[in-house]
N, C-alpha and C. Protein backbone atom coordinates (compact mmCIF):
# COMPACT_ATOMS: atom_id res chain seq x y z
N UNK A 1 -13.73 -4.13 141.66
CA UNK A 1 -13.37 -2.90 142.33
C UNK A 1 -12.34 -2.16 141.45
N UNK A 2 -12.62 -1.17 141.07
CA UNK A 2 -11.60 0.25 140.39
C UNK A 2 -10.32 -0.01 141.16
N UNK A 3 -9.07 0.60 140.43
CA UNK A 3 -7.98 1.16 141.40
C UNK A 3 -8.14 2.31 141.10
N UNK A 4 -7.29 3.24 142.69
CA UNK A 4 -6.57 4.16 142.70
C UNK A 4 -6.33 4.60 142.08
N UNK A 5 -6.54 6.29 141.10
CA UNK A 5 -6.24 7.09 140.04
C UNK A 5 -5.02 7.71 141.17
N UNK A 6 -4.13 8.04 140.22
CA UNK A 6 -3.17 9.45 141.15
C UNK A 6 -3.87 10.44 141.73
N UNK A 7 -4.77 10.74 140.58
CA UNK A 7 -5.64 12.24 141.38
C UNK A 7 -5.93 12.16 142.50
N UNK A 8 -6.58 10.53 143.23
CA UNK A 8 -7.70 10.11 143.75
C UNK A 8 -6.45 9.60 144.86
N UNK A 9 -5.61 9.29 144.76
CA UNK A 9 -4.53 9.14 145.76
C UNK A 9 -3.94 10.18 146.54
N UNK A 10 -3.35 11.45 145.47
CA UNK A 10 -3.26 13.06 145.67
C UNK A 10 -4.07 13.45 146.57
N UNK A 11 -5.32 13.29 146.33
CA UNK A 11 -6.79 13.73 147.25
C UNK A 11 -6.57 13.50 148.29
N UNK A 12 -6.37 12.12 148.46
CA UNK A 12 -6.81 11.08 149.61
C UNK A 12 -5.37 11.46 150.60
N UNK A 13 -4.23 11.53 150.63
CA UNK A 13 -3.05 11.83 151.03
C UNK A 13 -3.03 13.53 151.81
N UNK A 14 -3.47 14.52 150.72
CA UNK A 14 -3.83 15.48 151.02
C UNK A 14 -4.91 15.86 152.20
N UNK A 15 -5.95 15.45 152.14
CA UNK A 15 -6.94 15.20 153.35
C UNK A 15 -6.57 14.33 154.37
N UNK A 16 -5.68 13.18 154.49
CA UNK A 16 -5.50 12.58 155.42
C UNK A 16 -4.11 13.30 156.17
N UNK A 17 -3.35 14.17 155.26
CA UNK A 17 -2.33 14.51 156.14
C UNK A 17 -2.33 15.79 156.38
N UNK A 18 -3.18 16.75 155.89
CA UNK A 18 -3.43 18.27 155.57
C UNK A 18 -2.89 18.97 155.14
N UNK A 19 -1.94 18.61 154.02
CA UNK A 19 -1.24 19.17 153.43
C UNK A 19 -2.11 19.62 151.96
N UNK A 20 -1.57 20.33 151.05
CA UNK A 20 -1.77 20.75 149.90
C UNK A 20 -1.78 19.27 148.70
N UNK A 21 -2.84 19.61 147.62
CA UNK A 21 -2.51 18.70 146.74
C UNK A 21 -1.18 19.00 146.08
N UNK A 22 -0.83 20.29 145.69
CA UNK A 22 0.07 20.46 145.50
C UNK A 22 1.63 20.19 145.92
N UNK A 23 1.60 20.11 147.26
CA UNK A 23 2.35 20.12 148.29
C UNK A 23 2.91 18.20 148.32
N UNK A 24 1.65 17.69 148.30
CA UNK A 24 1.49 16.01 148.15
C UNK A 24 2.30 15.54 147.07
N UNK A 25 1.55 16.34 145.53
CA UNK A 25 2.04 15.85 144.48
C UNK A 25 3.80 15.97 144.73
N UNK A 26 4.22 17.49 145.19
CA UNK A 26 5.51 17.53 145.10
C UNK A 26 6.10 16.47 145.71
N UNK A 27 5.56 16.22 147.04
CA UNK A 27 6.56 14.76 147.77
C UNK A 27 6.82 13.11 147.30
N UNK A 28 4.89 13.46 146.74
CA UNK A 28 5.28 11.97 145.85
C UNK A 28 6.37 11.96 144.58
N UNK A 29 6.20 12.67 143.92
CA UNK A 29 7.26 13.08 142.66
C UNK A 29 9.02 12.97 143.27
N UNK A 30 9.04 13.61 144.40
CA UNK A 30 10.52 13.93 144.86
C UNK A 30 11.28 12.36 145.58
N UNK A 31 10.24 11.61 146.22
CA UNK A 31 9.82 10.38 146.37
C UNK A 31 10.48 9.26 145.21
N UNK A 32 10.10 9.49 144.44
CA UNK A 32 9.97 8.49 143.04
C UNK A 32 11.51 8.87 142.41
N UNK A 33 11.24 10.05 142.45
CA UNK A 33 13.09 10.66 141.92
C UNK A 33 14.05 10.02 142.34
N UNK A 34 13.85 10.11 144.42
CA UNK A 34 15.11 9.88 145.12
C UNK A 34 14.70 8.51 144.61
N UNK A 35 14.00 7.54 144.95
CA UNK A 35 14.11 6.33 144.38
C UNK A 35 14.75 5.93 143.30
N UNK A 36 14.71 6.30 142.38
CA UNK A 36 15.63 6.24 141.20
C UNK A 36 16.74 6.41 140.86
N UNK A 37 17.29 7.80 141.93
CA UNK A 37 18.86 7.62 141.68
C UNK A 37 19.40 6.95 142.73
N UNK A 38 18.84 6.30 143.72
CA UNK A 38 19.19 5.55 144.74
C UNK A 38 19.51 4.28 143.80
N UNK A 39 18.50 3.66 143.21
CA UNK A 39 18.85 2.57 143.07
C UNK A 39 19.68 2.34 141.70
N UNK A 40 19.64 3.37 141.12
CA UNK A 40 20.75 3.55 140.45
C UNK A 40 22.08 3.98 140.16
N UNK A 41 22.05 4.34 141.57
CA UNK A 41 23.63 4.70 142.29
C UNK A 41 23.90 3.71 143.23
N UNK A 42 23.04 3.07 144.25
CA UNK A 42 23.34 2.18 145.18
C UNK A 42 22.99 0.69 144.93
N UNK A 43 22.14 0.53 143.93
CA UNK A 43 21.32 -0.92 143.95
C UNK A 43 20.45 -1.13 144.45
N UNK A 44 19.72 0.15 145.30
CA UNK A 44 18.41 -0.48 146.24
C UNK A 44 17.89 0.64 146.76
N UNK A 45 16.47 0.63 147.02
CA UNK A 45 15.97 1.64 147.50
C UNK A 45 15.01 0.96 148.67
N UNK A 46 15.21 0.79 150.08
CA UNK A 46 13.97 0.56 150.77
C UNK A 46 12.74 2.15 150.85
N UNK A 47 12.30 1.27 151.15
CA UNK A 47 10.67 2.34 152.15
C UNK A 47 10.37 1.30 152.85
N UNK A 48 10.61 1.86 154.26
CA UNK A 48 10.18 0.70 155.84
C UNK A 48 8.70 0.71 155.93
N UNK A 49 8.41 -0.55 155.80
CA UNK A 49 6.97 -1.49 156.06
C UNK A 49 6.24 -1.18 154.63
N UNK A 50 7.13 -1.17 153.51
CA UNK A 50 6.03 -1.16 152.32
C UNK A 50 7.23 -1.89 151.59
N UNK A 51 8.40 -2.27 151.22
CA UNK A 51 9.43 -3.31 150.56
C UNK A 51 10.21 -2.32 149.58
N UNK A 52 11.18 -2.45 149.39
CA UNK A 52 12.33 -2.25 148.58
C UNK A 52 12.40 -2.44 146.74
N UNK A 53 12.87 -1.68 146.30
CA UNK A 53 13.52 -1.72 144.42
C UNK A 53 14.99 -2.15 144.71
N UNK A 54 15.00 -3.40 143.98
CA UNK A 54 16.16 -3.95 144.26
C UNK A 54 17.05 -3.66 142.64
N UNK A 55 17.83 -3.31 142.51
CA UNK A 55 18.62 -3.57 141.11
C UNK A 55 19.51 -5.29 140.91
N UNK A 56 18.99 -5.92 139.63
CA UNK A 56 19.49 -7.30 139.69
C UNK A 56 20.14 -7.70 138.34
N UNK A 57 21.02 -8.20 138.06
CA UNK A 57 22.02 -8.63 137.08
C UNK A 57 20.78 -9.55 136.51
N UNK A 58 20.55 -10.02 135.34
CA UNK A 58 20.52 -11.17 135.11
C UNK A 58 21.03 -12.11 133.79
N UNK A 59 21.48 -13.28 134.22
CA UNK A 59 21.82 -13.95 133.13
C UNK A 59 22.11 -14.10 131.78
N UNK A 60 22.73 -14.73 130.98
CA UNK A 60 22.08 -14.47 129.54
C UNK A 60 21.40 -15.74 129.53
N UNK A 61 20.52 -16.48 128.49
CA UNK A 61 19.90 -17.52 128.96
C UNK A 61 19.44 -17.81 127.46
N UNK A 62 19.19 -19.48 127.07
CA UNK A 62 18.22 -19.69 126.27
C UNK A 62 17.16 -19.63 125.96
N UNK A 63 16.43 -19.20 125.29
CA UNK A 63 14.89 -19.02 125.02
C UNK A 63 14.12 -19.91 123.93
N UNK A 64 13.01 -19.24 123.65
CA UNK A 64 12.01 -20.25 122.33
C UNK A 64 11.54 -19.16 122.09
N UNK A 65 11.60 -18.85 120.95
CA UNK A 65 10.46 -17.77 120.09
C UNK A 65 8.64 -18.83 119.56
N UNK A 66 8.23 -17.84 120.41
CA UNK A 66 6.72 -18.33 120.52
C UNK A 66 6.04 -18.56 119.12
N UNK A 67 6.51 -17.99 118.42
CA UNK A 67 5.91 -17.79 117.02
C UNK A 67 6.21 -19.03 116.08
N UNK A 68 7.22 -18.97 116.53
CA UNK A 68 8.47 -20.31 115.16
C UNK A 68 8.67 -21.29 116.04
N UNK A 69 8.73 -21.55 117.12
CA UNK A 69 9.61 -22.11 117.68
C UNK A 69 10.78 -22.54 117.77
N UNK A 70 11.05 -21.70 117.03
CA UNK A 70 13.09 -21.23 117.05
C UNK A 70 13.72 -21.08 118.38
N UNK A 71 15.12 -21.60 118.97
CA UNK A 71 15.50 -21.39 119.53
C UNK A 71 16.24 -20.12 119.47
N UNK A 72 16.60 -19.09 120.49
CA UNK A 72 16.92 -17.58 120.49
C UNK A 72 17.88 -17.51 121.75
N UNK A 73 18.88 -17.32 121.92
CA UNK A 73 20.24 -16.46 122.71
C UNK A 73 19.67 -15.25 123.16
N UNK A 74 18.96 -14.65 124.42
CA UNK A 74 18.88 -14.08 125.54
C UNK A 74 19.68 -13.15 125.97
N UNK A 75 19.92 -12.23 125.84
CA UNK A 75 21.37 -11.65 126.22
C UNK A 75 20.77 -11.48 127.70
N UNK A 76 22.45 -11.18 128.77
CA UNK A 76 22.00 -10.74 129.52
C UNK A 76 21.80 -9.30 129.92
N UNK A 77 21.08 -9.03 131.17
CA UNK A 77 20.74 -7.69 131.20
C UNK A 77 20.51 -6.99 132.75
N UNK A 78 20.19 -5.90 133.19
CA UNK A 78 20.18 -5.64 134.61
C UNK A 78 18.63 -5.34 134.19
N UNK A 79 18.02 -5.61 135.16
CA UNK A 79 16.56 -5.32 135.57
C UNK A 79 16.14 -4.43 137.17
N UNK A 80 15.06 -4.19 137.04
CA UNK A 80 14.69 -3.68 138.43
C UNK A 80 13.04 -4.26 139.36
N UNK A 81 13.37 -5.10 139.77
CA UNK A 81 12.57 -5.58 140.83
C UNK A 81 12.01 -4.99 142.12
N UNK A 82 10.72 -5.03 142.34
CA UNK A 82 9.98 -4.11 143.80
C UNK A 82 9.74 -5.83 144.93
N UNK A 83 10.54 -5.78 146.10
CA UNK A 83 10.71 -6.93 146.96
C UNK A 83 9.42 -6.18 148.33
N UNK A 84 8.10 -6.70 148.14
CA UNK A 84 7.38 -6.65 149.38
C UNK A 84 7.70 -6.81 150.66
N UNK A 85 8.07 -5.67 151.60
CA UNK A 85 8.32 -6.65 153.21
C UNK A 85 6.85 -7.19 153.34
N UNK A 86 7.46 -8.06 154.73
CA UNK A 86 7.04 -9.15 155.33
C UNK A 86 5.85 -7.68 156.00
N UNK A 87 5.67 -6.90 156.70
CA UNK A 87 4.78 -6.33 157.25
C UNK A 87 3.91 -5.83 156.28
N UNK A 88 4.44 -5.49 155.32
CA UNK A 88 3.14 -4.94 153.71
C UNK A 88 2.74 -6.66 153.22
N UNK A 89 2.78 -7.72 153.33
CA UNK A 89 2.62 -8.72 153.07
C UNK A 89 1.24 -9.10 154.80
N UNK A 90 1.69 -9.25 155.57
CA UNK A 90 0.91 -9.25 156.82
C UNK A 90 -0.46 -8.41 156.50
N UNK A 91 -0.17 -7.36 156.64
CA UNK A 91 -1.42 -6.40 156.20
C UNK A 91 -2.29 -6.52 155.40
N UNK A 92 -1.57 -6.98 154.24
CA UNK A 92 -2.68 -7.20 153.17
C UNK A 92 -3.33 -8.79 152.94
N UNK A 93 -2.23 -9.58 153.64
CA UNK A 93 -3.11 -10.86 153.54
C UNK A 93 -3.54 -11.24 154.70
């Protein structure tokens, strides 16, 4: 089975809520924005019944370079993680 193109999401959003594609695209875009400086001002962004962008420290850590098998120093670093709720988890399984 194909995924979801944006266009084909745009479409589908647009007809299901009657709004404009245009209108759609703008919310998803404005959507994704606030997400971003949320979690980069606060550490976290929920959306209720679809899961959260969490901002997470991590470690510095030892590694293996795959190639040589050299051992390699990891620095650490902040990352950004998407945490599924339990109801977008229900639904789909």
């Amino acid at each position: 089975m194909a995924k979801m193109t944006k266009s084909q999401l745009l479409a589908t959003l647009a007809e299901n809520t009657g709004l404009s594609k245009k209108d759609t695209a703008a919310v998803l875009d404005k959507l994704a924005a606030m997400a971003y400086s949320e979690v980069k001002k606060a550490g976290e962004f929920a959306l209720p019944g679809f899961g959260k962008m969490v901002k997470i420290q991590r470690k510095a850590r030892t590694g293996r370079n795959p190639a040589t098998g050299a051992t390699i120093q990891i620095p650490a670093k902040t990352v950004v993680k998407f945490r599924v709720s339990k109801a977008a988890k229900e639904a789909v399984l």
